[in-house]
Protein backbone atom coordinates (compact mmCIF):
# COMPACT_ATOMS: atom_id res chain seq x y z
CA UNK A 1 0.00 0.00 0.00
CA UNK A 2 1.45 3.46 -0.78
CA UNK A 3 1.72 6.16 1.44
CA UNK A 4 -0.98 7.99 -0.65
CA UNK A 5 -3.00 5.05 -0.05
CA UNK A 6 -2.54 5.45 3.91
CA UNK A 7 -4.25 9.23 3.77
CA UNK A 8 -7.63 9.45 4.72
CA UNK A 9 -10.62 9.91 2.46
CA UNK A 10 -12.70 11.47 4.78
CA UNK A 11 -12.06 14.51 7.05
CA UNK A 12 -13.21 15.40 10.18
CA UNK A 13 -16.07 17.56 8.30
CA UNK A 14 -17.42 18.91 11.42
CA UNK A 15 -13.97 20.01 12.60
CA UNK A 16 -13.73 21.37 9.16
CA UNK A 17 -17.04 23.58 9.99
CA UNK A 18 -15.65 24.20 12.87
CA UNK A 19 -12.34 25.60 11.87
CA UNK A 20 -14.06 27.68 9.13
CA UNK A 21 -16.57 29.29 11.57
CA UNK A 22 -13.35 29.68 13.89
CA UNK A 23 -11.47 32.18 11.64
CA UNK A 24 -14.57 33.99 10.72
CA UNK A 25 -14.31 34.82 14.10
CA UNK A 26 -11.05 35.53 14.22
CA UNK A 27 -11.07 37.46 11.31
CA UNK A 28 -13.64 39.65 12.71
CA UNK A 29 -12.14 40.28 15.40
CA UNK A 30 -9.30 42.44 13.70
CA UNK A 31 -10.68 43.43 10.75
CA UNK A 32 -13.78 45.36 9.69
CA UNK A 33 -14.76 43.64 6.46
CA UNK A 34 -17.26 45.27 3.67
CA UNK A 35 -19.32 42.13 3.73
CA UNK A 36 -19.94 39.06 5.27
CA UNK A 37 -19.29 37.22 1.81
CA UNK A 38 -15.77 39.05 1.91
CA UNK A 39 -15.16 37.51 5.35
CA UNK A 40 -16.49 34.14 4.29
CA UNK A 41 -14.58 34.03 1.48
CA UNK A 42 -11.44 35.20 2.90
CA UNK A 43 -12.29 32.07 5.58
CA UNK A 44 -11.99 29.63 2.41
CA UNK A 45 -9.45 31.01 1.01
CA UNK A 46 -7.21 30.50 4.02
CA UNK A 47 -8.02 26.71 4.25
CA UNK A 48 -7.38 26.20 0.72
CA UNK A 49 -3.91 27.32 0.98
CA UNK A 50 -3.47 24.32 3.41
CA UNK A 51 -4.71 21.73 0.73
CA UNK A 52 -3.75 23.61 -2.32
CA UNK A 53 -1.87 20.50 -3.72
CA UNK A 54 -5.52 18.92 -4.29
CA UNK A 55 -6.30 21.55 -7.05
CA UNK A 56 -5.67 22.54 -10.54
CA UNK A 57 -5.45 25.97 -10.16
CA UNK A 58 -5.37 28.37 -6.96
CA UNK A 59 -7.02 31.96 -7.14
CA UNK A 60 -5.23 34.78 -6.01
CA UNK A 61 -7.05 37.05 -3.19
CA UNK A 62 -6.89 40.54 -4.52
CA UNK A 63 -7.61 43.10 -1.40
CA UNK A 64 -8.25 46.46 -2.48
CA UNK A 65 -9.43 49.81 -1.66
CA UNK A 66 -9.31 53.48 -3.04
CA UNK A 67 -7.46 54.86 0.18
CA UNK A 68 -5.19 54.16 2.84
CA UNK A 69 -5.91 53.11 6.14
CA UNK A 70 -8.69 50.39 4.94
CA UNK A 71 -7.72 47.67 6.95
CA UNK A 72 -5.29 46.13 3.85
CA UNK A 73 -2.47 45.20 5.48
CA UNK A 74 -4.13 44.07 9.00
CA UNK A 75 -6.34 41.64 7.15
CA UNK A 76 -3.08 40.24 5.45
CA UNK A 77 -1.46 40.06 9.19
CA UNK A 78 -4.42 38.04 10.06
CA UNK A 79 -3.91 35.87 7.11
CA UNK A 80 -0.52 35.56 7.98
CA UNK A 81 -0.89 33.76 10.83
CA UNK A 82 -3.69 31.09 9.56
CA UNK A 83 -2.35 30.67 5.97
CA UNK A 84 0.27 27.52 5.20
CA UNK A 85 3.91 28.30 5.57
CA UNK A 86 2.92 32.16 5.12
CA UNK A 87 5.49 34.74 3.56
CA UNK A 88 4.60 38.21 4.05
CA UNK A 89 6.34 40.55 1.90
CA UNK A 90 5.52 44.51 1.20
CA UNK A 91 8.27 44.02 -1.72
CA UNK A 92 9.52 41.01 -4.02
CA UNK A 93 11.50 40.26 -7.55
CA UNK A 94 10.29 37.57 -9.89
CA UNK A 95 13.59 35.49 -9.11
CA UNK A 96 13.31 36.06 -5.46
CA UNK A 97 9.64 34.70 -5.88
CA UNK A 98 10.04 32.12 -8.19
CA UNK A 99 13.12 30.41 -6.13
CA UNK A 100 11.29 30.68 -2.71
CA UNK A 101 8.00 29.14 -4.33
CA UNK A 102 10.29 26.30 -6.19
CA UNK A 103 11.93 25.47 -2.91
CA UNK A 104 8.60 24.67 -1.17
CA UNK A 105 5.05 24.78 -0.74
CA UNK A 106 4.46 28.32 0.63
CA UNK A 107 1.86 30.69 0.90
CA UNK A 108 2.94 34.09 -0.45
CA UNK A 109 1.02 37.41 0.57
CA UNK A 110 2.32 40.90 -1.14
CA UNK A 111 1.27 44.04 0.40
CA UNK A 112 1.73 47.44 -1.49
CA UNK A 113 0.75 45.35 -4.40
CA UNK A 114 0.31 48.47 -6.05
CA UNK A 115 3.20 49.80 -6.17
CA UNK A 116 4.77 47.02 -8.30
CA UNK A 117 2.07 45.72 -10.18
CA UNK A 118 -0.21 49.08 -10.51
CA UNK A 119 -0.99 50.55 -13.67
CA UNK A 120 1.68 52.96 -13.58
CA UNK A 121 4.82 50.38 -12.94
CA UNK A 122 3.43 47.24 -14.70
CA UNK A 123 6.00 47.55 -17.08
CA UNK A 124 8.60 47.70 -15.10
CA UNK A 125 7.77 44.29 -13.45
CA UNK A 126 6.49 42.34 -16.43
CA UNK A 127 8.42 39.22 -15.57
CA UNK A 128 6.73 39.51 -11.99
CA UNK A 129 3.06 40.17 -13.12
CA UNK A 130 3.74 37.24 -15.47
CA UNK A 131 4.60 34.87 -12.25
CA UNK A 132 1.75 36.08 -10.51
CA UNK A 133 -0.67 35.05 -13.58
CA UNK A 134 1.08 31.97 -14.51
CA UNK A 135 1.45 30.50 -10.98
CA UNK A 136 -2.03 30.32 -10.42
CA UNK A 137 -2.31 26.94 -12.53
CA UNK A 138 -0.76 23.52 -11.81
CA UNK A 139 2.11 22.83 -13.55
CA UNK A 140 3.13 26.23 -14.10
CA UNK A 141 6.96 27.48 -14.44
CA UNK A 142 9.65 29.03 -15.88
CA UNK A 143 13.33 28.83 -17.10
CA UNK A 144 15.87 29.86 -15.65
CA UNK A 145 19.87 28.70 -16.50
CA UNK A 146 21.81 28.19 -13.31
CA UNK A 147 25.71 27.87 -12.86
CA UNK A 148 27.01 24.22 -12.09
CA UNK A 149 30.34 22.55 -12.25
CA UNK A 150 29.41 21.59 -16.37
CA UNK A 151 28.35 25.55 -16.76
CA UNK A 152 25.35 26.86 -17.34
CA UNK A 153 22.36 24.60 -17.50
CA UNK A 154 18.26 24.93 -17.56
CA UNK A 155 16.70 24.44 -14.74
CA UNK A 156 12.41 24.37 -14.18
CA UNK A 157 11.11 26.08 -11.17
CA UNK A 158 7.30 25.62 -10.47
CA UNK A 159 5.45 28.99 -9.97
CA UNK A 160 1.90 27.27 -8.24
CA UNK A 161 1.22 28.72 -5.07
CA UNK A 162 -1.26 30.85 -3.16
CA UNK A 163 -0.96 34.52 -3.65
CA UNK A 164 -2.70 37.37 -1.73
CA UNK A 165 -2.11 40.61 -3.22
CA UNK A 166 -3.24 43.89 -1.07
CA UNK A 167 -2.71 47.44 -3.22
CA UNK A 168 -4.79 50.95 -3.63
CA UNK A 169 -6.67 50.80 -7.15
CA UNK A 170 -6.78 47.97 -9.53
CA UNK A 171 -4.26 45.57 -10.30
CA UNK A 172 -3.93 44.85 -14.18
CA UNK A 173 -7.15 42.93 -15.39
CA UNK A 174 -4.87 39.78 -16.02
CA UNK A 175 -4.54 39.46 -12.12
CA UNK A 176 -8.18 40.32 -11.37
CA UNK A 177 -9.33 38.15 -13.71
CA UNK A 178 -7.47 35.62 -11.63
CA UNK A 179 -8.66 36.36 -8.24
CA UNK A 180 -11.44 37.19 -5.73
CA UNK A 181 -11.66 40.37 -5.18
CA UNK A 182 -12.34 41.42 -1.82
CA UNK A 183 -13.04 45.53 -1.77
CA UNK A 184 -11.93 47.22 1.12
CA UNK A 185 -13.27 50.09 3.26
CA UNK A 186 -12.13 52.50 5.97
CA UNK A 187 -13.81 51.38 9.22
CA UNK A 188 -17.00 53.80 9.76
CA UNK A 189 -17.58 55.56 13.61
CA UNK A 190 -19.66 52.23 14.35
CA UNK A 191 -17.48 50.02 13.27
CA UNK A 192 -15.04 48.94 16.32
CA UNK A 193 -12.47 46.24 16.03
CA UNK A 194 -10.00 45.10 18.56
CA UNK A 195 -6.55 46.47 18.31
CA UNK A 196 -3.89 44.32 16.92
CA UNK A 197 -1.17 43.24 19.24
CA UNK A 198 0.84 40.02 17.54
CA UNK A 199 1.47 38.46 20.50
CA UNK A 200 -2.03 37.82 21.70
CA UNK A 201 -3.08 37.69 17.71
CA UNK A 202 -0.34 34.42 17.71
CA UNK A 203 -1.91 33.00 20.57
CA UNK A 204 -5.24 33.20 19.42
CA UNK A 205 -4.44 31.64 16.33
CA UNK A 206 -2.78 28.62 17.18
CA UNK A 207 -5.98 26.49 17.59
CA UNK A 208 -6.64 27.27 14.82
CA UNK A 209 -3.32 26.23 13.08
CA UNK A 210 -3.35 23.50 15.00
CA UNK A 211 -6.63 22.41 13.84
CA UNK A 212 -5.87 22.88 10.29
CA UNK A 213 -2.42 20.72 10.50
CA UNK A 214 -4.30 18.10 11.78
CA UNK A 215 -7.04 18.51 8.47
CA UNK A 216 -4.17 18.86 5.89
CA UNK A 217 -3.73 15.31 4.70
CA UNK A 218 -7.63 14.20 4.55
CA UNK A 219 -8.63 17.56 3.08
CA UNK A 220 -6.05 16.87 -0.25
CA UNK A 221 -7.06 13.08 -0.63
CA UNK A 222 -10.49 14.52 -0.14
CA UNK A 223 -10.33 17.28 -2.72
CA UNK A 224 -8.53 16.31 -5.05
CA UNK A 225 -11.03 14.57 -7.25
CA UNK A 226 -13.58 17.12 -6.28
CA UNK A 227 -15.96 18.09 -8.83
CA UNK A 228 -18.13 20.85 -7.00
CA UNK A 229 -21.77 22.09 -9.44
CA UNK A 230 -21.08 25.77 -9.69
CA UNK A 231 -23.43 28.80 -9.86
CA UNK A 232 -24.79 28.97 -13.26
CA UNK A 233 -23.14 32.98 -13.56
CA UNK A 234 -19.76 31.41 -12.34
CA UNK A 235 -18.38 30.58 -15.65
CA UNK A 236 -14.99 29.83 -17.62
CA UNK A 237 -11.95 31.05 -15.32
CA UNK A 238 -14.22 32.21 -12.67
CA UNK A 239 -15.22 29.06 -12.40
CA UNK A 240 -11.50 28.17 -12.20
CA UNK A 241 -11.01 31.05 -9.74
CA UNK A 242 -14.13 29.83 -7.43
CA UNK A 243 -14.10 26.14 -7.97
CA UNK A 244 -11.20 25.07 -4.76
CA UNK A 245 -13.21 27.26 -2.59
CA UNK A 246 -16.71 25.62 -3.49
CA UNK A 247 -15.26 22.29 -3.23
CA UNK A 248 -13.64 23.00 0.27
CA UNK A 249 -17.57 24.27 1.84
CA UNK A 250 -19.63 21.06 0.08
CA UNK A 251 -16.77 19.85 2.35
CA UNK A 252 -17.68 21.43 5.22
CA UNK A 253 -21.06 21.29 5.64
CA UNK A 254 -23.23 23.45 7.84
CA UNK A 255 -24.11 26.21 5.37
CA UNK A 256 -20.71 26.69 4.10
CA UNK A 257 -22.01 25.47 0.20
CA UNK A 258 -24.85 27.88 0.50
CA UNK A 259 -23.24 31.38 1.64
CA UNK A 260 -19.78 30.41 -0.53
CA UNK A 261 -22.01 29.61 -3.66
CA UNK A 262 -23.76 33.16 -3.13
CA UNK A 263 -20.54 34.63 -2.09
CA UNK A 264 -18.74 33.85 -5.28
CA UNK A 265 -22.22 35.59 -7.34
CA UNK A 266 -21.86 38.81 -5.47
CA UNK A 267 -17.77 39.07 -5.55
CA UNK A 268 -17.92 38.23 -9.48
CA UNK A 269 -20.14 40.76 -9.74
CA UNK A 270 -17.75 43.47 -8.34
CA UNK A 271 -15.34 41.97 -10.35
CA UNK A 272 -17.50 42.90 -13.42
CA UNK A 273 -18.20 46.12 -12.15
CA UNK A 274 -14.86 47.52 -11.61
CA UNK A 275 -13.92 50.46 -14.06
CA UNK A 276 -13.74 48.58 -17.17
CA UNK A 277 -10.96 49.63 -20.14
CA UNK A 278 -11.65 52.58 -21.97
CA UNK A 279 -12.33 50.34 -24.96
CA UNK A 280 -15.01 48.41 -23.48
CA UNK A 281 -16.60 51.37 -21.87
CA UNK A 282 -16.11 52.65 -25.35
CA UNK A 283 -18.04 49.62 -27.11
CA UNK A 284 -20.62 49.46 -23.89
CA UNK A 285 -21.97 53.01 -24.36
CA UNK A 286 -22.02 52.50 -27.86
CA UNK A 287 -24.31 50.03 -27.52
CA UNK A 288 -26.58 52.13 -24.75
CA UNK A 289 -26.71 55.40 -27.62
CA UNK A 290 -27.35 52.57 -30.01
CA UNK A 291 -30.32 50.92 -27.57
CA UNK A 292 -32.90 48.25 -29.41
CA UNK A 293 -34.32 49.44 -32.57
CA UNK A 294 -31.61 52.12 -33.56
CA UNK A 295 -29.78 51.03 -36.63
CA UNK A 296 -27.40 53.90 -37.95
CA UNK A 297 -25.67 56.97 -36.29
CA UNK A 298 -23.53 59.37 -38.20
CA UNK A 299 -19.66 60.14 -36.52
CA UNK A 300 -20.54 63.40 -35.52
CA UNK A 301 -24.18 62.26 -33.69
CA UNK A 302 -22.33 59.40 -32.25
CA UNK A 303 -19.36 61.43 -30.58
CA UNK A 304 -21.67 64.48 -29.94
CA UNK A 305 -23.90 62.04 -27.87
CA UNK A 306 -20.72 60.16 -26.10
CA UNK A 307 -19.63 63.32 -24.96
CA UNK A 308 -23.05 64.17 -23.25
CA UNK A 309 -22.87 61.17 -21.18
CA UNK A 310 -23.45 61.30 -17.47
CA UNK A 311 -19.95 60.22 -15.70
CA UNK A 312 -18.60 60.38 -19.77
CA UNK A 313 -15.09 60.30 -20.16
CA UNK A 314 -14.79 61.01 -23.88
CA UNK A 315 -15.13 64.64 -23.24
CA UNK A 316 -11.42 65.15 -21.82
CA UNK A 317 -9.18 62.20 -23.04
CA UNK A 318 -5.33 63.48 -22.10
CA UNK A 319 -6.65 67.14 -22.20
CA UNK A 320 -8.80 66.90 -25.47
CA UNK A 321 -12.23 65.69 -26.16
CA UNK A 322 -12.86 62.37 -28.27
CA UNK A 323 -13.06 63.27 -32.01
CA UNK A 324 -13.54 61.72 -35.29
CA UNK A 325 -9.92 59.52 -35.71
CA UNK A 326 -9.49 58.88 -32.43
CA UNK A 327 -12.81 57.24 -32.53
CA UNK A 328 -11.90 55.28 -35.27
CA UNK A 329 -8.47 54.28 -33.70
CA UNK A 330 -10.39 52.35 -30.49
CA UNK A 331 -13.01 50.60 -32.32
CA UNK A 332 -10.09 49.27 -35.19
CA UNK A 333 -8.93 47.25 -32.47
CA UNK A 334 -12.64 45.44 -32.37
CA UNK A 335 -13.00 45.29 -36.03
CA UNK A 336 -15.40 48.18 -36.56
CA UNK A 337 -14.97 50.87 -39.45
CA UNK A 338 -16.92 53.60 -40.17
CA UNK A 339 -18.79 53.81 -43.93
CA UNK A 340 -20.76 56.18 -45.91
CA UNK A 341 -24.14 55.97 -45.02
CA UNK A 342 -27.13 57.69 -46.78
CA UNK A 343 -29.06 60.26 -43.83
CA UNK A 344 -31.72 61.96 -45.37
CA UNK A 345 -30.29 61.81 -48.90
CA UNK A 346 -27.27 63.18 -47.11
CA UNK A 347 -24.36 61.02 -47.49
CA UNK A 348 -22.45 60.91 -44.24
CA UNK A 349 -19.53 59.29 -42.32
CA UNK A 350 -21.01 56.73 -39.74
CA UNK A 351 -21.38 53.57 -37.75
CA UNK A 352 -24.06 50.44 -38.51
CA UNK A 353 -25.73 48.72 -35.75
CA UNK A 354 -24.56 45.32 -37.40
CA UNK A 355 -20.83 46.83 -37.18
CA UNK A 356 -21.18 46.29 -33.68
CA UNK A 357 -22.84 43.27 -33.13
CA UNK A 358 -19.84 40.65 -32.98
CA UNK A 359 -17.78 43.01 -30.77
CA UNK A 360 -21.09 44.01 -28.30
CA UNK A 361 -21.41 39.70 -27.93
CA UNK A 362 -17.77 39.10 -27.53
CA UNK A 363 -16.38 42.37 -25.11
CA UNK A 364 -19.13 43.80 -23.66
CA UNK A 365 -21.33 42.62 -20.11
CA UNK A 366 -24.68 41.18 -20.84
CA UNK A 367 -27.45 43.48 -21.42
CA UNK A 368 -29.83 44.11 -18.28
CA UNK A 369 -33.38 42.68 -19.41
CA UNK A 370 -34.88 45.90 -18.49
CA UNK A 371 -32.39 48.18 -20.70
CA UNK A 372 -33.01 46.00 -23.68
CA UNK A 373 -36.66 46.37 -23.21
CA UNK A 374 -36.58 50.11 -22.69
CA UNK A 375 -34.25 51.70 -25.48
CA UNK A 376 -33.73 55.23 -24.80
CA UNK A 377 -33.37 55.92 -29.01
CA UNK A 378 -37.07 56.20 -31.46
CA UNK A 379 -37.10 53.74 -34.28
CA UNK A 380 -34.88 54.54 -37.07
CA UNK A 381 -35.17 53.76 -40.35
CA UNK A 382 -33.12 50.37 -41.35
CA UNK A 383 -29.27 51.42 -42.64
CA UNK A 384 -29.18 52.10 -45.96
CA UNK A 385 -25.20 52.11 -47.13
CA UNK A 386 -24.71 54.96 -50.18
């Protein structure tokens, strides 16, 4: 009989419940969350990093706010002391993170995300943003040549491991497509936690640890063939990004599978809402100006009505308002062109409803029942091209 053999199927489940409802606690304790799906999934999230060897792919926990002082880094102190073989860093290199992940199972948690991976210095760390995104499947790694008495020779380092990123603003949409997103807030004058002191915040989180060591081994034999039915809007690589953490509450029991199934509908959703890029705004108000039964616009209706938009930003792009070519420069990208279309025996630069279609189905968020219902544009005549 192998040793794999020797591991036991089954868990304690109603330790497992136990331990879950044990760090929402905790958790609370510290930390002043947005939402009791952020603190249940955080919970999850936390275990899985213990059994992360049962699953194909691990998400990355993306905590983020607009401002400072939003409980960021305490949450990732918390996590720090629950999380598997933790490493809490406010500052990395790919090499530095590749080598420590390739030398062991580890869980790695990066505060001041932003300030490495933000819009502003993504380029400057491609090779790390490209660790962070590859790492989050099995089997992932990279390259490296290393010096050895024959010279130098190629040697694989695995990038898989749990990553929890904390940062102000957004992280680039590869990583957030890749994560749950957990959206913090500054505490409001009702909102009391207790103060962090790491010495009683150890203490108080041994049990827990201790609890969890004692889970490792079932959990992986017990997850690793795991199969969990996902919410029907959980889809593609959010159902990659969800799918360890569903698994790990059927697991558990005790309405765990219930609040985590709901949790992972209302975090996607955030997910989707977050400031989209300016090209899929672009395409998405398009589509709002062009509402059910419109079926041609000419380029100067089109960008006179974009500018007018409540919350627009095409009216000061870099300083200037949106015009003409630089209209035609963002949709080129999508595979829409402007034509010369007959208005009112007037022929006219413009833009086709069936232009659009492909690029609406493929970039842009499903249409709300009610706006396709209730188009804010009369009935046009049908396009007629000159």
């Amino acid at each position: 009989m192998t040793e794999k053999e020797n591991v036991p199927l089954v868990p304690d489940v109603p330790l497992l419940a136990k331990v879950l409802d044990d760090i929402s606690t905790y958790l609370d304790t510290y930390v002043a969350f947005p939402s009791k799906a952020a603190n249940e999934s955080v919970c999850v999230w936390i275990v899985h990093t213990w059994c992360v060897e049962a699953f194909e792919s691990t998400p990355r926990l993306a905590l983020l706010s607009p401002e400072k002082q939003s409980g960021k880094t305490r949450l990732l102190e918390c996590i720090d002391l629950l999380a598997c073989n933790s490493l809490h860093t406010a500052s990395t290199t790919a090499s530095a993170l590749f080598r420590t992940i390739g030398e062991g199972n580890c869980t790695v948690l990066m505060d001041e995300a932003d300030s490495y991976l933000g819009y502003k210095t993504r380029d400057k760390h491609e090779d790390l943003r490209a660790l962070v995104n590859t790492g989050h499947r099995r089997n992932a790694f990279v390259m490296r040549t290393e010096r050895t008495r024959n010279g130098q020779e190629p040697r694989r380092w695995k990038t898989f491991a749990p990553i929890a990123l904390a940062g102000i603003g957004d992280l680039p949409d590869t990583i957030m497509d890749r994560s749950v997103i957990i959206s913090m807030k500054r505490r409001s004058t009702n909102e009391h936690v207790k103060s962090f002191r790491y010495r009683s915040a150890v203490t108080e989180a041994e049990p827990i640890v201790d609890a969890l060591q004692r889970l490792q081994e079932s959990l992986v034999g017990a997850l690793e063939n795991a199969r969990p039915v996902m919410p029907p809007e959980i889809v593609d690589r959010q159902a990659d990004v969800w799918e360890p953490l569903i698994g790990i509450a059927d697991l558990a029991g005790h309405g765990w599978p219930e609040a985590i199934r709901e949790a992972s509908v209302l975090l996607n959703q955030v997910r989707i809402d977050r400031e989209p890029s300016l090209g899929v705004r672009l395409l998405t108000d398009i589509r709002t100006i062009f509402g059910s039964d419109r079926h041609r616009i000419a380029t100067r209706d089109l960008l006179s009505e974009l500018v007018s938009m409540i919350d627009s930003p095409w009216g000061n792009l870099r300083g200037s308002q949106l015009d003409d070519r630089g209209l035609a420069f963002r949709l080129r990208k999508y595979e829409v062109a402007s034509t010369r279309i007959r208005f009112e025996s007037i022929p006219l630069r413009g833009y086709r409803r069936e232009d659009f279609l492909d690029a609406w189905d493929r970039w842009c968020p499903p249409l709300i029942p009610q706006e396709a219902e209730h188009p804010e544009h009369p009935e046009q005549d049908p396009t007629r091209a000159f």
